[in-house]
C-alpha atoms as a PDB file:
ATOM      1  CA  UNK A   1       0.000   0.000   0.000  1.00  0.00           C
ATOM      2  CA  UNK A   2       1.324   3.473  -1.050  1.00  0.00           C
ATOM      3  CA  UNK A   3       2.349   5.134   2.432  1.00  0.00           C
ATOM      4  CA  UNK A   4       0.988   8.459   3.842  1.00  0.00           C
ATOM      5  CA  UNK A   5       2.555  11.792   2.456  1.00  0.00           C
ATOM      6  CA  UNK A   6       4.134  12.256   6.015  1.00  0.00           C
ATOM      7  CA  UNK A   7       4.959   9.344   6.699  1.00  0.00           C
ATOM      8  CA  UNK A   8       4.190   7.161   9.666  1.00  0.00           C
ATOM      9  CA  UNK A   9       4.585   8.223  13.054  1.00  0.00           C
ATOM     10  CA  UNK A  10       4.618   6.453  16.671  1.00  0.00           C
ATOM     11  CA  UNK A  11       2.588   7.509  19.850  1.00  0.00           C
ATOM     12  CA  UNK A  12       3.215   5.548  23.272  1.00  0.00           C
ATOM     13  CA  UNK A  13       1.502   6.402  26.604  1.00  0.00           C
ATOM     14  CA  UNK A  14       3.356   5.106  29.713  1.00  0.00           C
ATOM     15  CA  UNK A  15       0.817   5.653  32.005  1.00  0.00           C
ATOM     16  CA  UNK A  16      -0.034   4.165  35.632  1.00  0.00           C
ATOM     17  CA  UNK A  17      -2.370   1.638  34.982  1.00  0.00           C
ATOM     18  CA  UNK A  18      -0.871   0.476  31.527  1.00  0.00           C
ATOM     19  CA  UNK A  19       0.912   0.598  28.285  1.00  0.00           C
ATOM     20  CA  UNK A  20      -0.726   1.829  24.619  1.00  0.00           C
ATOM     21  CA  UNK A  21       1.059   2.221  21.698  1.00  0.00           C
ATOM     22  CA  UNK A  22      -0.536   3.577  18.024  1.00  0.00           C
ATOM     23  CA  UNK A  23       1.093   4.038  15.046  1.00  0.00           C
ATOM     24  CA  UNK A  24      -0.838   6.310  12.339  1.00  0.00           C
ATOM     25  CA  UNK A  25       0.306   8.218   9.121  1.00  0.00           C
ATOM     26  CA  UNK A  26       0.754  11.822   8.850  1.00  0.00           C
ATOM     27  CA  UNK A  27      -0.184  14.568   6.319  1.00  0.00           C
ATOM     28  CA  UNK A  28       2.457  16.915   4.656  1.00  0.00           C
ATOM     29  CA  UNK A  29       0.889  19.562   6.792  1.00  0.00           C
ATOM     30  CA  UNK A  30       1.307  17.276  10.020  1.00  0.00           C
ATOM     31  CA  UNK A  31      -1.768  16.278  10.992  1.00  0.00           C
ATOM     32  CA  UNK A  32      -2.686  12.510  12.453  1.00  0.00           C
ATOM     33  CA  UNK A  33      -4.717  10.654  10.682  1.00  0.00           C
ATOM     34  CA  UNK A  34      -6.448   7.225  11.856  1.00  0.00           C
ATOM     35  CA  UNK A  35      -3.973   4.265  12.436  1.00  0.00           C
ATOM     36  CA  UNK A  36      -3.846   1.455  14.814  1.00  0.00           C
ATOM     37  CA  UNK A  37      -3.805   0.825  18.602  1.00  0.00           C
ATOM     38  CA  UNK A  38      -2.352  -1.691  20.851  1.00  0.00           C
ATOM     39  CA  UNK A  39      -2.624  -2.311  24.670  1.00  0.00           C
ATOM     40  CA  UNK A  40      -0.200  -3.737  26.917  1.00  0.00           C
ATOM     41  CA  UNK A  41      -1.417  -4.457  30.712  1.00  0.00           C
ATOM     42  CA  UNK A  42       0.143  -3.222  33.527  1.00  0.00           C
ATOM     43  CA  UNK A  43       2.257  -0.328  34.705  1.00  0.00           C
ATOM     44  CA  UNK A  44       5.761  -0.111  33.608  1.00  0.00           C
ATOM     45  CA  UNK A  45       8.122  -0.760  36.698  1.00  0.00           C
ATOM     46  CA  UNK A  46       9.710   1.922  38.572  1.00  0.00           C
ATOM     47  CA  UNK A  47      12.674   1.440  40.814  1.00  0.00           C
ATOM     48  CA  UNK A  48      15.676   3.154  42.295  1.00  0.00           C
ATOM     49  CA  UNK A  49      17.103   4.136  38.867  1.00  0.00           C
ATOM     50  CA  UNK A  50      13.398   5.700  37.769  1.00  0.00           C
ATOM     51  CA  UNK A  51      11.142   4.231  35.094  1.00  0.00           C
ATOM     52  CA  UNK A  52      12.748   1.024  34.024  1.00  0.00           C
ATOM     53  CA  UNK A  53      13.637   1.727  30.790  1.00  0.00           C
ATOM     54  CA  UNK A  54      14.721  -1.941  29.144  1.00  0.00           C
ATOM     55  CA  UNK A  55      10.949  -2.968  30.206  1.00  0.00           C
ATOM     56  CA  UNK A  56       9.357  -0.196  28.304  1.00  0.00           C
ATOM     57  CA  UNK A  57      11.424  -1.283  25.412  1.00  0.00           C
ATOM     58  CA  UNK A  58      10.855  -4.446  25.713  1.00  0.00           C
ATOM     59  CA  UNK A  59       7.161  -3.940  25.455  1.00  0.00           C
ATOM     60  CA  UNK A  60       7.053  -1.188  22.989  1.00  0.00           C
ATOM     61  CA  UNK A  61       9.669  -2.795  20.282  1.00  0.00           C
ATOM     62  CA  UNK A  62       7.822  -6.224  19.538  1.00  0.00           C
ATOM     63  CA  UNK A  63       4.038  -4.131  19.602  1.00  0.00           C
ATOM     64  CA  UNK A  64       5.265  -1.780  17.362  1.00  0.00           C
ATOM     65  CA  UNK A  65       6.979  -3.523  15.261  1.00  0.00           C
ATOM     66  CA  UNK A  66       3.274  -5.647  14.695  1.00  0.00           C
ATOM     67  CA  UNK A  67       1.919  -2.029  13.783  1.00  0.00           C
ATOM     68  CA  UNK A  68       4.431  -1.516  11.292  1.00  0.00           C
ATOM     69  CA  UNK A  69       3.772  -4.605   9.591  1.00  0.00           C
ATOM     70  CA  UNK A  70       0.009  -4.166   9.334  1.00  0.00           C
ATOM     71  CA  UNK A  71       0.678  -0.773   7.594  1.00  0.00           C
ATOM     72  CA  UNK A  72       2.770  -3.139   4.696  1.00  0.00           C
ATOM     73  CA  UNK A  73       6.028  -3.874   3.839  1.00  0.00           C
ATOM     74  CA  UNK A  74       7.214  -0.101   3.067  1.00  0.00           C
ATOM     75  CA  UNK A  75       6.233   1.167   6.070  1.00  0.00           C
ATOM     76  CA  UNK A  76       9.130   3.607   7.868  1.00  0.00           C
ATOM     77  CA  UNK A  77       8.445   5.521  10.922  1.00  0.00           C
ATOM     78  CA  UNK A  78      10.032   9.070  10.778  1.00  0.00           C
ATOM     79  CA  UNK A  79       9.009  10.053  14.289  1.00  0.00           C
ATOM     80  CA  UNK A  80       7.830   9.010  17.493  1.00  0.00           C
ATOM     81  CA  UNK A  81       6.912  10.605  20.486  1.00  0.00           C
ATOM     82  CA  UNK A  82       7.144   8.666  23.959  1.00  0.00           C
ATOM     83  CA  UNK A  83       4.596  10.026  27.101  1.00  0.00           C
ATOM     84  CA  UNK A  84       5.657   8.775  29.845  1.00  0.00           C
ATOM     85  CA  UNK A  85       4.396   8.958  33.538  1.00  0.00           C
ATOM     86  CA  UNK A  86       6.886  10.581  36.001  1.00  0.00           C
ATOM     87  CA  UNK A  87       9.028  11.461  33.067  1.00  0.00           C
ATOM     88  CA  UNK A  88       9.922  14.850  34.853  1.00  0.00           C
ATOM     89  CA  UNK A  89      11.065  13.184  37.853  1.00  0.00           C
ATOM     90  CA  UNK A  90      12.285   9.661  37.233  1.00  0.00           C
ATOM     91  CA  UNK A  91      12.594   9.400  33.761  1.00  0.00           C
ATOM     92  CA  UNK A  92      16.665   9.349  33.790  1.00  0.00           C
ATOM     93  CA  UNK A  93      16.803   6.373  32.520  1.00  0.00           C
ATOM     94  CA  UNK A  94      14.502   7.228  29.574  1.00  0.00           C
ATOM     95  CA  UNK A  95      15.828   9.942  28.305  1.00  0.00           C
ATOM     96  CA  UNK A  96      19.621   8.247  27.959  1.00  0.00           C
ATOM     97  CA  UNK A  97      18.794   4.521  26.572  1.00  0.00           C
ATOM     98  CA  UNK A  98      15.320   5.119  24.425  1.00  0.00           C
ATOM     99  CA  UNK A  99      16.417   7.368  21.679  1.00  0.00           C
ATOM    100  CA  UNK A 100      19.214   5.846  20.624  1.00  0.00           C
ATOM    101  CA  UNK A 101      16.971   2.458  20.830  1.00  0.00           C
ATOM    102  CA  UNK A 102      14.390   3.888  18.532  1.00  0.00           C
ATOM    103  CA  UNK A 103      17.258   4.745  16.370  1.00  0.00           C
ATOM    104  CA  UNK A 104      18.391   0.894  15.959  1.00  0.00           C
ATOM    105  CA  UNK A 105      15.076  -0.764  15.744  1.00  0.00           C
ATOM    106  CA  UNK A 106      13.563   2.250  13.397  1.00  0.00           C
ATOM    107  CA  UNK A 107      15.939   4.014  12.037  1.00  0.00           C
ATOM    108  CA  UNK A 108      14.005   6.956  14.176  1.00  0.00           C
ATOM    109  CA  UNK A 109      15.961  10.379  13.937  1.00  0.00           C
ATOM    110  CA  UNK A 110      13.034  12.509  15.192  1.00  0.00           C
ATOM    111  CA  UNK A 111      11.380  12.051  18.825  1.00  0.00           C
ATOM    112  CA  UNK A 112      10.175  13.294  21.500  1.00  0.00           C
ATOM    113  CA  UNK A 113      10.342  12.124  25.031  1.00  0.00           C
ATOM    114  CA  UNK A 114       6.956  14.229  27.022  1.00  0.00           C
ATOM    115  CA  UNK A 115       5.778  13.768  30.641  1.00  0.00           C
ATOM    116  CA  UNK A 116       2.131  12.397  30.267  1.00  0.00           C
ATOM    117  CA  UNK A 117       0.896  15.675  31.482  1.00  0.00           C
ATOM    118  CA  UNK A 118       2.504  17.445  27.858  1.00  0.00           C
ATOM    119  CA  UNK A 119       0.946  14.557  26.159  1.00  0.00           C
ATOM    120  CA  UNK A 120      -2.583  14.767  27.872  1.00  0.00           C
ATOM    121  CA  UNK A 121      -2.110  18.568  27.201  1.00  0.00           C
ATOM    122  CA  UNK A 122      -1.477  18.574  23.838  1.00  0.00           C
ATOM    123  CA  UNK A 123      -4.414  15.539  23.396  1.00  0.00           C
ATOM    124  CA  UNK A 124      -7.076  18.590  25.278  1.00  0.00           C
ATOM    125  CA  UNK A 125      -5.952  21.491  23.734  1.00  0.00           C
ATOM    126  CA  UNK A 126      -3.434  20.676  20.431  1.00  0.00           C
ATOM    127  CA  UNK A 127      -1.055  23.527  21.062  1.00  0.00           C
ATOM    128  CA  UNK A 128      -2.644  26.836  22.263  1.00  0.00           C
ATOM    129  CA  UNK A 129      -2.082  28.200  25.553  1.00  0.00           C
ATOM    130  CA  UNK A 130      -4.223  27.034  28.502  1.00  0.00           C
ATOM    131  CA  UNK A 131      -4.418  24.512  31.408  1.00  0.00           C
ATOM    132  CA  UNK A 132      -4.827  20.885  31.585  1.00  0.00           C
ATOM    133  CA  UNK A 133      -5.262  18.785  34.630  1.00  0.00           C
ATOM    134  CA  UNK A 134      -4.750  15.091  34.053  1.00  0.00           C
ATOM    135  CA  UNK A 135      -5.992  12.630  36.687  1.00  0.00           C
ATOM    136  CA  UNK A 136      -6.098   9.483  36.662  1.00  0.00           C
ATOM    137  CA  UNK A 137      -3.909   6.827  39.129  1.00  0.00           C
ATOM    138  CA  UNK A 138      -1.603  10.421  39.439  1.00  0.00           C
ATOM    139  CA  UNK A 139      -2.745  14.209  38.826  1.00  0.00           C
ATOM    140  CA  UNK A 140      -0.925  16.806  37.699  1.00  0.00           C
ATOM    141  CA  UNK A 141      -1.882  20.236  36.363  1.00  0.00           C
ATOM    142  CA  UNK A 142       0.079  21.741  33.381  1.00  0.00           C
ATOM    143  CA  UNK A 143      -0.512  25.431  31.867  1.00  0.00           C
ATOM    144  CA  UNK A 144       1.219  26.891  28.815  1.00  0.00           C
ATOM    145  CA  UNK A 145       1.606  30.299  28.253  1.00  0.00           C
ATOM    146  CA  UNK A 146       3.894  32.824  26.460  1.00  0.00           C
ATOM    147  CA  UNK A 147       6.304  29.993  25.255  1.00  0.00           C
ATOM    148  CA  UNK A 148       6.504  28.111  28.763  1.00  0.00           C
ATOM    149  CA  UNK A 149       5.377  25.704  30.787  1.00  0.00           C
ATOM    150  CA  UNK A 150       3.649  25.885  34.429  1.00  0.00           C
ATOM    151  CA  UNK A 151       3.258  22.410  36.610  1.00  0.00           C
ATOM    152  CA  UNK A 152       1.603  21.705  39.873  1.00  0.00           C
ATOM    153  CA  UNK A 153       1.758  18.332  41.606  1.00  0.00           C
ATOM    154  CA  UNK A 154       2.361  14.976  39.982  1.00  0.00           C
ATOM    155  CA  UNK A 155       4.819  14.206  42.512  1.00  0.00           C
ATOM    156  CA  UNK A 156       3.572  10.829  42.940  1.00  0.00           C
ATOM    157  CA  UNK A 157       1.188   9.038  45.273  1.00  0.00           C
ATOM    158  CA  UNK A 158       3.226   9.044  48.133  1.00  0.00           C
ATOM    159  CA  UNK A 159       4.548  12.800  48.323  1.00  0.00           C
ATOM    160  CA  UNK A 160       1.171  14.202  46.208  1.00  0.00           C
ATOM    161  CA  UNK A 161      -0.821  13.519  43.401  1.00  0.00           C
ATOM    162  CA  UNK A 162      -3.699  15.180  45.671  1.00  0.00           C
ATOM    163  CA  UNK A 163      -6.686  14.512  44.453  1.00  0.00           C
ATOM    164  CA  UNK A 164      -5.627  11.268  42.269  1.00  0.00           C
ATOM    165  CA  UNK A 165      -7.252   7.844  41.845  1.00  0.00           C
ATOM    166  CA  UNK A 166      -4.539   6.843  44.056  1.00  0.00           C
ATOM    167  CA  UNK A 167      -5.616   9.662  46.678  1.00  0.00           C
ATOM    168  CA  UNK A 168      -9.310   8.966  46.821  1.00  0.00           C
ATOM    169  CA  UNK A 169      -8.830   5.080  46.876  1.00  0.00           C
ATOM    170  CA  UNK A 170      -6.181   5.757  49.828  1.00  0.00           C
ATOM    171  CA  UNK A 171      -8.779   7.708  51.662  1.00  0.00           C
ATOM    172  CA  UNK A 172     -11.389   5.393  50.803  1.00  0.00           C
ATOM    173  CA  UNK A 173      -9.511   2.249  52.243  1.00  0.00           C
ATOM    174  CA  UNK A 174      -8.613   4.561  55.624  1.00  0.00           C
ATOM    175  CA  UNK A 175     -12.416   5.159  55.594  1.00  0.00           C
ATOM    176  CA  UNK A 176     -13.252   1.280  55.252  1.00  0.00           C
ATOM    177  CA  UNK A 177     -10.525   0.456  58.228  1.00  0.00           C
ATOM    178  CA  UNK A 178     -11.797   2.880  60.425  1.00  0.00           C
ATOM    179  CA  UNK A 179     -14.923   1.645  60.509  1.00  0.00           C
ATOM    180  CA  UNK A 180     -13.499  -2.050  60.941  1.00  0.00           C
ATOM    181  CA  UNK A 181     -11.740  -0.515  64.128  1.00  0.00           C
ATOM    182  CA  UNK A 182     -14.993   0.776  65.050  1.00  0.00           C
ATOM    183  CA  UNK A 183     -13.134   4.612  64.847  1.00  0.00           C
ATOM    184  CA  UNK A 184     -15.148   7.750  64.300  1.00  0.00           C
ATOM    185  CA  UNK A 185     -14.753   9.027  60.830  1.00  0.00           C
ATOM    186  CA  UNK A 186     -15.005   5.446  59.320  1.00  0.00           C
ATOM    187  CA  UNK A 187     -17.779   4.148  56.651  1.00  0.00           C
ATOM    188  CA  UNK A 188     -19.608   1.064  56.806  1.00  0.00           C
ATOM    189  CA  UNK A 189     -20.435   1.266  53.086  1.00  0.00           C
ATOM    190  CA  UNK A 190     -17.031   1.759  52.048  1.00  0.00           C
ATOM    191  CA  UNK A 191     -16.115  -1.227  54.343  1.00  0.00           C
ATOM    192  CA  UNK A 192     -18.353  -3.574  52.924  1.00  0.00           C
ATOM    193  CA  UNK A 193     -17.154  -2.720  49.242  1.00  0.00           C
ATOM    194  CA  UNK A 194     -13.641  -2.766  50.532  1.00  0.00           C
ATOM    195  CA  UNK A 195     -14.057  -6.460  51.605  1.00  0.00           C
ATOM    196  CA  UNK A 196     -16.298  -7.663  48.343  1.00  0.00           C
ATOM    197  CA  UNK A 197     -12.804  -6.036  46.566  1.00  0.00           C
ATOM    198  CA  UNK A 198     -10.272  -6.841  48.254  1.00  0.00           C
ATOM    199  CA  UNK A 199     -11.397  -9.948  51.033  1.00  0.00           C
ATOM    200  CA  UNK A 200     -11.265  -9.314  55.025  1.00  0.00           C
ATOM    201  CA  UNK A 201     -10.446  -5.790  55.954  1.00  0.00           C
ATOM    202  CA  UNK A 202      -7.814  -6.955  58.632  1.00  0.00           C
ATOM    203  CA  UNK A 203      -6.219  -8.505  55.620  1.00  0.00           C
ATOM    204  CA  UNK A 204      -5.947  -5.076  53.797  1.00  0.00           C
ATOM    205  CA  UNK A 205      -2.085  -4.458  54.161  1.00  0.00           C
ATOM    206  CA  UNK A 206      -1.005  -7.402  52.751  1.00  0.00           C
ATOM    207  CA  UNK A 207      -2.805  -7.013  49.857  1.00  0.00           C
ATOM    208  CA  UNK A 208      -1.445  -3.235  49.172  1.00  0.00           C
ATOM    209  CA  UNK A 209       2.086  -2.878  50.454  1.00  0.00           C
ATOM    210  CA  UNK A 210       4.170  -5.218  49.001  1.00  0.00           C
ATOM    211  CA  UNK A 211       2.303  -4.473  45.508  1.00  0.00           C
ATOM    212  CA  UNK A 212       4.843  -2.773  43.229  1.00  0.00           C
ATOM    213  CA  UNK A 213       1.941  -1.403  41.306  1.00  0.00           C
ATOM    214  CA  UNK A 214       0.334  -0.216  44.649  1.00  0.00           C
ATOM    215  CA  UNK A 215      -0.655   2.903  43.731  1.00  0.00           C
ATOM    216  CA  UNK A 216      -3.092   1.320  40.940  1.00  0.00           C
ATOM    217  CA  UNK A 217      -4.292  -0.769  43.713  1.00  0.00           C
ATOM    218  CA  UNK A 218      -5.211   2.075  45.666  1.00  0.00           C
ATOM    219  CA  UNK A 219      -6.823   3.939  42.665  1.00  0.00           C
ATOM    220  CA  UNK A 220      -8.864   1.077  41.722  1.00  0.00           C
ATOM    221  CA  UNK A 221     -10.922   1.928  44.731  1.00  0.00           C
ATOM    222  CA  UNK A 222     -11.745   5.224  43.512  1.00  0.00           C
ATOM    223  CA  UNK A 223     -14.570   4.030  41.505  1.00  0.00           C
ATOM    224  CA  UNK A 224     -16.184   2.583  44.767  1.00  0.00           C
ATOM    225  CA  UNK A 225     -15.724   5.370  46.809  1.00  0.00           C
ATOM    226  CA  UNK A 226     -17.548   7.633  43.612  1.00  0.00           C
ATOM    227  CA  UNK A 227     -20.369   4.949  43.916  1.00  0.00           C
ATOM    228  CA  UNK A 228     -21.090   5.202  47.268  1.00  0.00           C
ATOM    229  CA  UNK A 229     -20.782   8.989  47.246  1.00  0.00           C
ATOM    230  CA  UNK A 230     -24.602   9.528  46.856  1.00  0.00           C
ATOM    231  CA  UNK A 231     -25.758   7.995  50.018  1.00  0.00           C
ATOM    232  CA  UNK A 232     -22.584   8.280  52.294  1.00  0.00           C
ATOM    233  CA  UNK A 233     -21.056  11.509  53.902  1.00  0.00           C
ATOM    234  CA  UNK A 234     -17.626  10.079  54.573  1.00  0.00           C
ATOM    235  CA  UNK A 235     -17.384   8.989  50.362  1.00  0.00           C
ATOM    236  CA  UNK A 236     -18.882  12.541  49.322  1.00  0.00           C
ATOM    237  CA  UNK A 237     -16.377  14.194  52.031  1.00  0.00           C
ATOM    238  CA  UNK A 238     -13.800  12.431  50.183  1.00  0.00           C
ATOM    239  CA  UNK A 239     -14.245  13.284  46.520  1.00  0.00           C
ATOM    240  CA  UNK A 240     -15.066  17.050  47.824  1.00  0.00           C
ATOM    241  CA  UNK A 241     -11.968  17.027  49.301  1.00  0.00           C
ATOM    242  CA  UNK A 242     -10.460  15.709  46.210  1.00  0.00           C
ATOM    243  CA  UNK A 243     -11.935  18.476  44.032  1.00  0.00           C
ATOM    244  CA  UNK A 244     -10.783  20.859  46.181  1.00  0.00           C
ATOM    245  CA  UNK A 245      -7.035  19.607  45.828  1.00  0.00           C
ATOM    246  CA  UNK A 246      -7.375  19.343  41.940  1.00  0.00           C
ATOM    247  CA  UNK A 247      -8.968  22.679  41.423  1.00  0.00           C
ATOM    248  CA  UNK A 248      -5.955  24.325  43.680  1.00  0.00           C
ATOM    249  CA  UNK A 249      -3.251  22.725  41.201  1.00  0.00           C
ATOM    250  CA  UNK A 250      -4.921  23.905  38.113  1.00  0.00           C
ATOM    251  CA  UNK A 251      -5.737  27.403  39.802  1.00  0.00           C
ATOM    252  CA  UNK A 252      -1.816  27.818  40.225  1.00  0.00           C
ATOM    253  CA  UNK A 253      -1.246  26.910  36.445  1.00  0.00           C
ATOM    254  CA  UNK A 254      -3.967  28.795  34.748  1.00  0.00           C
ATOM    255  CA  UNK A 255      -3.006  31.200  32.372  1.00  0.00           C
ATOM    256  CA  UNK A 256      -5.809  34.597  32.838  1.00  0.00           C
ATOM    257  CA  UNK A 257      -8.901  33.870  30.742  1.00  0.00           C
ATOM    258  CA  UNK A 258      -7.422  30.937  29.532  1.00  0.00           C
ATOM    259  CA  UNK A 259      -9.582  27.276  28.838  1.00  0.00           C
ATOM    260  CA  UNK A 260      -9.259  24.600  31.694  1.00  0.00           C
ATOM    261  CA  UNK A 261      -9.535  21.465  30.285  1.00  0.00           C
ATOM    262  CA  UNK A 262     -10.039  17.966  32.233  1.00  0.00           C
ATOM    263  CA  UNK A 263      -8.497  15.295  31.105  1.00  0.00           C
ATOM    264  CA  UNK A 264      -8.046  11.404  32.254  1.00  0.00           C
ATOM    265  CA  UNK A 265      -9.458   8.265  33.247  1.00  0.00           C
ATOM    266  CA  UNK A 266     -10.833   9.818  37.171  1.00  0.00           C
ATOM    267  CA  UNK A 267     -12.985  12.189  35.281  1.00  0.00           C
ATOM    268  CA  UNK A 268     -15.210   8.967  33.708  1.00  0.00           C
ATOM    269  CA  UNK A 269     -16.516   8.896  37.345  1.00  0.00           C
ATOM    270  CA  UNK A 270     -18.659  11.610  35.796  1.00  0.00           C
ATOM    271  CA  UNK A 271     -21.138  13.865  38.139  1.00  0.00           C
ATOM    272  CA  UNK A 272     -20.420  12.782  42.046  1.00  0.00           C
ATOM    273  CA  UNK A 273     -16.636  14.224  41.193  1.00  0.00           C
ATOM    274  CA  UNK A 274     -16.548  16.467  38.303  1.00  0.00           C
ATOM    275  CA  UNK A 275     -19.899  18.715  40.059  1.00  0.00           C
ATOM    276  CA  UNK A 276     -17.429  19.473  42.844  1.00  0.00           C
ATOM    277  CA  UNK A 277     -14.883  20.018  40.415  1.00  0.00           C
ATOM    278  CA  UNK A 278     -16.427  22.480  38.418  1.00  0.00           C
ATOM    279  CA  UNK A 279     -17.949  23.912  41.659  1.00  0.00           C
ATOM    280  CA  UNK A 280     -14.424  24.579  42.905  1.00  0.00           C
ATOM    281  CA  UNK A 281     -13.046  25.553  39.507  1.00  0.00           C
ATOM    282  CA  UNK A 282     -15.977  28.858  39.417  1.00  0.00           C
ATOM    283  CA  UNK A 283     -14.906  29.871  42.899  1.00  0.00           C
ATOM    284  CA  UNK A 284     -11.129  30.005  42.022  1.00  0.00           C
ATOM    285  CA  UNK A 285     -11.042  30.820  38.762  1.00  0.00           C
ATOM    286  CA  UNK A 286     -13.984  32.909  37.856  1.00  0.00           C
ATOM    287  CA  UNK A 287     -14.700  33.368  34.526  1.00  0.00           C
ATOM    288  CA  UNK A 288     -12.692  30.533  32.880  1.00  0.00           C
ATOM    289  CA  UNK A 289     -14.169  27.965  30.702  1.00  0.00           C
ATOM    290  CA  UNK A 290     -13.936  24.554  31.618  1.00  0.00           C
ATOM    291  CA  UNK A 291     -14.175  21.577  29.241  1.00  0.00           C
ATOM    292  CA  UNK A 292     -13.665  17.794  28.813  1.00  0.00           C
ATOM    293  CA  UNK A 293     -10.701  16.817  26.606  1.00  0.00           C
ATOM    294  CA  UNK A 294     -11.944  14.894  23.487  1.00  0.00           C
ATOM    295  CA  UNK A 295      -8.558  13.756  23.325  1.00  0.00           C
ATOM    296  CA  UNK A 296      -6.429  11.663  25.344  1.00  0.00           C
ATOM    297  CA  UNK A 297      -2.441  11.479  26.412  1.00  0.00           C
ATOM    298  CA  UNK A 298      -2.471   8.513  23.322  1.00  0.00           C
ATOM    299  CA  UNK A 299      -3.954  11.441  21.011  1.00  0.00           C
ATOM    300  CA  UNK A 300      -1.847  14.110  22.433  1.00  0.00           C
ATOM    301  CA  UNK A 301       1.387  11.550  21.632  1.00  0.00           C
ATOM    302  CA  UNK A 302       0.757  10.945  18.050  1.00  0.00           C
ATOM    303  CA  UNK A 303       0.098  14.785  17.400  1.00  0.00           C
ATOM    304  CA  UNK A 304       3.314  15.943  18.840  1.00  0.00           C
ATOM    305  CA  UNK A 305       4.975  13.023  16.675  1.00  0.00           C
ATOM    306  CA  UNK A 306       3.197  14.525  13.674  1.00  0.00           C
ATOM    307  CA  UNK A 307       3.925  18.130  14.250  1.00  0.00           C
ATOM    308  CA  UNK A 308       8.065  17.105  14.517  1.00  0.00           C
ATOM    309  CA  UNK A 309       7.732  14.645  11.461  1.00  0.00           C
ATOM    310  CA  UNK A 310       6.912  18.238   9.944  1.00  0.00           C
ATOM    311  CA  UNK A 311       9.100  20.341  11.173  1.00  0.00           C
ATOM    312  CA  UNK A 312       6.747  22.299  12.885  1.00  0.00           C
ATOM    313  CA  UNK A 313       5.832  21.746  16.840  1.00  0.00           C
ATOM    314  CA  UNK A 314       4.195  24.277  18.643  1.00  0.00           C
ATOM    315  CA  UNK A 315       4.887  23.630  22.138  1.00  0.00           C
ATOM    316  CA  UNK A 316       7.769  25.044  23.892  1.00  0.00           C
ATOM    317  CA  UNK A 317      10.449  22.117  24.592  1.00  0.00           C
ATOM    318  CA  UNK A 318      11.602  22.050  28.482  1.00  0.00           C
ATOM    319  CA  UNK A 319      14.279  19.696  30.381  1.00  0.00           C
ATOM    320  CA  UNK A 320      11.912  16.999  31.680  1.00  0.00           C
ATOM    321  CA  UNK A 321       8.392  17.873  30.535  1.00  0.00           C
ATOM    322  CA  UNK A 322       9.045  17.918  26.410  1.00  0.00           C
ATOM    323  CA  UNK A 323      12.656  16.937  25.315  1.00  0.00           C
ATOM    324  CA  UNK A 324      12.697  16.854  21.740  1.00  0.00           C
ATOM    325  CA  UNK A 325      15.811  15.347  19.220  1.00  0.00           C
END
């Protein structure tokens, strides 16, 4: 098959609850068009030298390499950008083994190695200025403005991520053992959803510490605490809370007047957490609009590898958040 005029280009989100990789073509002009998706399960590992950088490759080589051969025989990829969770912080590791990987396997000379908040930002709102808070097992807020970039939180789910899946499931399970103890502040409905999840509530450590992937254990509570929001005080107290934390981030970030857009997998608990959301949103920042992303950090991935297949990215590169080669 005769290949795009662009070319093909790669999109991976490394996020904390899984793996996805696309590949799609690209215009002359740089824009995405449809391609093909693949899903790996599970987080990719973290440890004392960051995010583990051989297991990412070892994941990403073999699924893209499957893409490449569905789009025929011909098929080169002339970019590829990588969004990676905790890429800021811990991605070390990253940023010194993957292009030159990419290089071997592809023969990639353009790429881009983005924090998952860049790639969720550019998925919201392409590349003009704004805010974008993505929360899912992590939260960060990210605003652009004037050629830079502005970040609050994503410090991970044991020094922040306030408001996360992580951070509502943690409360959540706190809420479910203090009503075990038969402590004030605890929630029988939480409790009994804790044990249907999870088995016997005295068990509960054992099940979450030693987990490598704990905070995705902890965020796959979330949902429950969301669900029993409705009729429960200590659940609604939660997710108000949690709104509260998120709008705070974003309101540091927010360029004046400019769009606030939510993006990430929390936000699919719809109503019983976005209505405080937006509540807390119109007290801080008055006047702003606030919208649901149609696009995701996947999206925001292969449109940043598009833009640098063609020459012409938008977003301002910074050490950490958007390294480009």
């Amino acid at each position: 098959m005769s290949g795009p005029a662009g070319g093909w280009v790669l999109g991976v989100d490394s996020g904390g609850s899984g793996l996805r990789i696309a590949l799609a073509g690209v215009t002359g002009s740089g824009a995405v068009e449809p391609g093909w998706e693949t899903v790996t399960d599970g987080p990719v590992r973290t440890g004392g030298a960051g995010i583990d950088a051989e297991q990412l490759l070892e994941r990403v080589l073999p699924a893209a390499g499957s893409l490449l051969a569905r789009a025929g025989a011909a098929a080169r990829v002339t970019a590829v950008c990588v969004g990676a969770a905790g890429m800021a912080t811990l991605g070390a590791q990253l940023r010194e083994r993957l292009p030159a990987a990419l290089g071997r396997e592809f023969g990639v000379r353009r790429w881009a190695l983005a924090a998952d908040a860049v790639t969720g930002y550019a998925g919201a709102l392409g590349e003009r200025p704004g805010a974008v808070v993505a929360a899912g097992t992590g939260m960060i807020a990210l605003g652009m403005d004037g050629g830079r970039w502005r970040r609050a939180d994503g410090w991970g789910h044991l020094l922040g991520d306030s408001g996360s899946g992580a951070w509502i499931g943690q409360r959540g399970l706190a809420a479910a053992l203090r009503a075990y103890d038969g402590r004030t502040g605890g929630s029988s409905a939480l409790l009994e959803r804790a044990e249907l999840m999870f088995g016997p509530a005295g068990g509960l450590p054992g099940v979450v510490y030693p987990r490598s992937d704990r905070a995705a254990v902890l965020a796959s509570f979330a949902p429950e605490v969301a669900a029993c929001a409705g009729n429960d005080e200590v659940a609604a107290g939660i997710l108000t809370a949690a709104a509260l934390e998120i709008a705070r981030s974003a309101a540091v970030v927010a360029p004046a007047g400019g769009e606030v857009a939510l993006t990430g997998g929390l936000f699919r608990m719809g109503d019983p957490l976005l209505g405080p959301v937006r509540a807390e949103l119109g007290r801080l920042l008055p006047g702003a609009a606030v919208t649901r992303s149609t696009g995701d950090p996947l999206a925001g991935a292969l449109l940043i590898a598009g833009r640098i297949a063609a020459g012409g990215l938008r977003l301002p590169p910074d050490r950490g958040l958007l390294e480009l080669g």
